[in-house]
C-alpha atoms as a PDB file:
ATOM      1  CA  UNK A   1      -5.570 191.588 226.475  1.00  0.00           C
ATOM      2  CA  UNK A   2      -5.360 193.341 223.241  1.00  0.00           C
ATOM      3  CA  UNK A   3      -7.374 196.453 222.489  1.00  0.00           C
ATOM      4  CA  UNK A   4      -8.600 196.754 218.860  1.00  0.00           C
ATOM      5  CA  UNK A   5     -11.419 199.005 216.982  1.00  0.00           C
ATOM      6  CA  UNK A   6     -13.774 197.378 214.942  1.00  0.00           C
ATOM      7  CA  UNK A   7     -16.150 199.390 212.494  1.00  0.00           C
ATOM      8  CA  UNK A   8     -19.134 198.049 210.930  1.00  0.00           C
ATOM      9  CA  UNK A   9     -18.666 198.725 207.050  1.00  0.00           C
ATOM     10  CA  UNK A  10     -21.367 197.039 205.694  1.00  0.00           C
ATOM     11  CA  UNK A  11     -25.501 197.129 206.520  1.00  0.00           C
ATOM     12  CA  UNK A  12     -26.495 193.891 208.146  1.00  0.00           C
ATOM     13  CA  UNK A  13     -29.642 194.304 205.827  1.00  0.00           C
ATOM     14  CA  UNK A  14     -30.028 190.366 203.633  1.00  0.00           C
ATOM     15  CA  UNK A  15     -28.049 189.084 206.477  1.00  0.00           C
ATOM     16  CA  UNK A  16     -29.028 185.679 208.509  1.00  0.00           C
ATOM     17  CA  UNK A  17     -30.607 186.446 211.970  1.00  0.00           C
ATOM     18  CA  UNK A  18     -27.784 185.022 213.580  1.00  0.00           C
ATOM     19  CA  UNK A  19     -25.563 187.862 211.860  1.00  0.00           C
ATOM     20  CA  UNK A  20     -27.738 190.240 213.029  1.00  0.00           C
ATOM     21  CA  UNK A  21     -28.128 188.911 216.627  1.00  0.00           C
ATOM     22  CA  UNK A  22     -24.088 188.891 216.563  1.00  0.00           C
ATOM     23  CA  UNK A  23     -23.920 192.605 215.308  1.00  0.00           C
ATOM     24  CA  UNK A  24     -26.239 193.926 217.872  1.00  0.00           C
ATOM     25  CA  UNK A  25     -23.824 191.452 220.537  1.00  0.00           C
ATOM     26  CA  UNK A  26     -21.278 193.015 219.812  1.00  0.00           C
ATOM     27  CA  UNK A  27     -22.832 196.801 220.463  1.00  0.00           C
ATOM     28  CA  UNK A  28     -23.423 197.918 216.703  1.00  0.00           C
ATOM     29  CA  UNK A  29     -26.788 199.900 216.271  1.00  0.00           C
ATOM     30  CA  UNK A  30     -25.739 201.963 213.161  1.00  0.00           C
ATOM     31  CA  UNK A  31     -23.395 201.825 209.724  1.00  0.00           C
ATOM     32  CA  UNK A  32     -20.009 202.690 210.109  1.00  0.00           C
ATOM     33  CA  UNK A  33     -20.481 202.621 214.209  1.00  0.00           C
ATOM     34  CA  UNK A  34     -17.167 202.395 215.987  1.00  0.00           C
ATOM     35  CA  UNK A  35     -15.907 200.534 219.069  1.00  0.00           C
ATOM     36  CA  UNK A  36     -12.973 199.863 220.771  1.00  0.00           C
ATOM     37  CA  UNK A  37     -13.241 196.400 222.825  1.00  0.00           C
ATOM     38  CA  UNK A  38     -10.619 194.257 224.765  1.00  0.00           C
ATOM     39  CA  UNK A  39     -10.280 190.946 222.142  1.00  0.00           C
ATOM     40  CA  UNK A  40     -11.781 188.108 224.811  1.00  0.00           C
ATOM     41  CA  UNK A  41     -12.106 184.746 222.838  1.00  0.00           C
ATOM     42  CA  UNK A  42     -15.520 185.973 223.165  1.00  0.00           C
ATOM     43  CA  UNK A  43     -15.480 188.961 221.572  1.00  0.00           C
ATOM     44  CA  UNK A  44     -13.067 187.525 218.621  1.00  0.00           C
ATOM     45  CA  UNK A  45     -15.444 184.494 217.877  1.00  0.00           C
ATOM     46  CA  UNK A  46     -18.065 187.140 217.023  1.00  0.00           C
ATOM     47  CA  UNK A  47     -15.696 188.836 215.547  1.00  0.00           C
ATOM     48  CA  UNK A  48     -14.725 186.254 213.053  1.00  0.00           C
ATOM     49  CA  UNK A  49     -18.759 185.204 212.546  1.00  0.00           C
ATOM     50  CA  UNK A  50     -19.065 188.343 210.562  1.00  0.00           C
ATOM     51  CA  UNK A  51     -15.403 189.687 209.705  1.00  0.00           C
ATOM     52  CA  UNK A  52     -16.875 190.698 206.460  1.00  0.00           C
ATOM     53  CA  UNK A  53     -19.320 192.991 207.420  1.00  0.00           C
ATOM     54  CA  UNK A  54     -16.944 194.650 209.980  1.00  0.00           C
ATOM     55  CA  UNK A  55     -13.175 196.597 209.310  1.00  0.00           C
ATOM     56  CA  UNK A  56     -10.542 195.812 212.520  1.00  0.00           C
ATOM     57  CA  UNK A  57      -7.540 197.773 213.502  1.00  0.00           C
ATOM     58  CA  UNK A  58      -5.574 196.843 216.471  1.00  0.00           C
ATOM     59  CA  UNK A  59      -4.290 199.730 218.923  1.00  0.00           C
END
């Protein structure tokens, strides 16, 4: 599997619930949090639920 970072750029403040919920999924708990996760089809559908909230690099 492929190894990227994702950063959360943008608050998750105004945001549907569902957004949220996804955010805190994925492991974010503050602005401009970084991770580095293994991209599962899991991981990249909640990825792509809130791509615009979130920067990705691959590694």
């Amino acid at each position: 599997m492929k190894k990227v970072r994702i950063t959360q750029v943008k608050s998750g403040i105004g945001r549907t619930r569902k957004q949220k919920d996804t955010l805190i999924a994925l492991g974010f708990r503050k602005l401009n949090q970084s991770l580095e996760v293994e991209l599962s089809p899991a991981v990249a559908g909640m990825v792509d639920k809130v791509q615009h909230l979130l920067k990705i690099e691959e590694l």
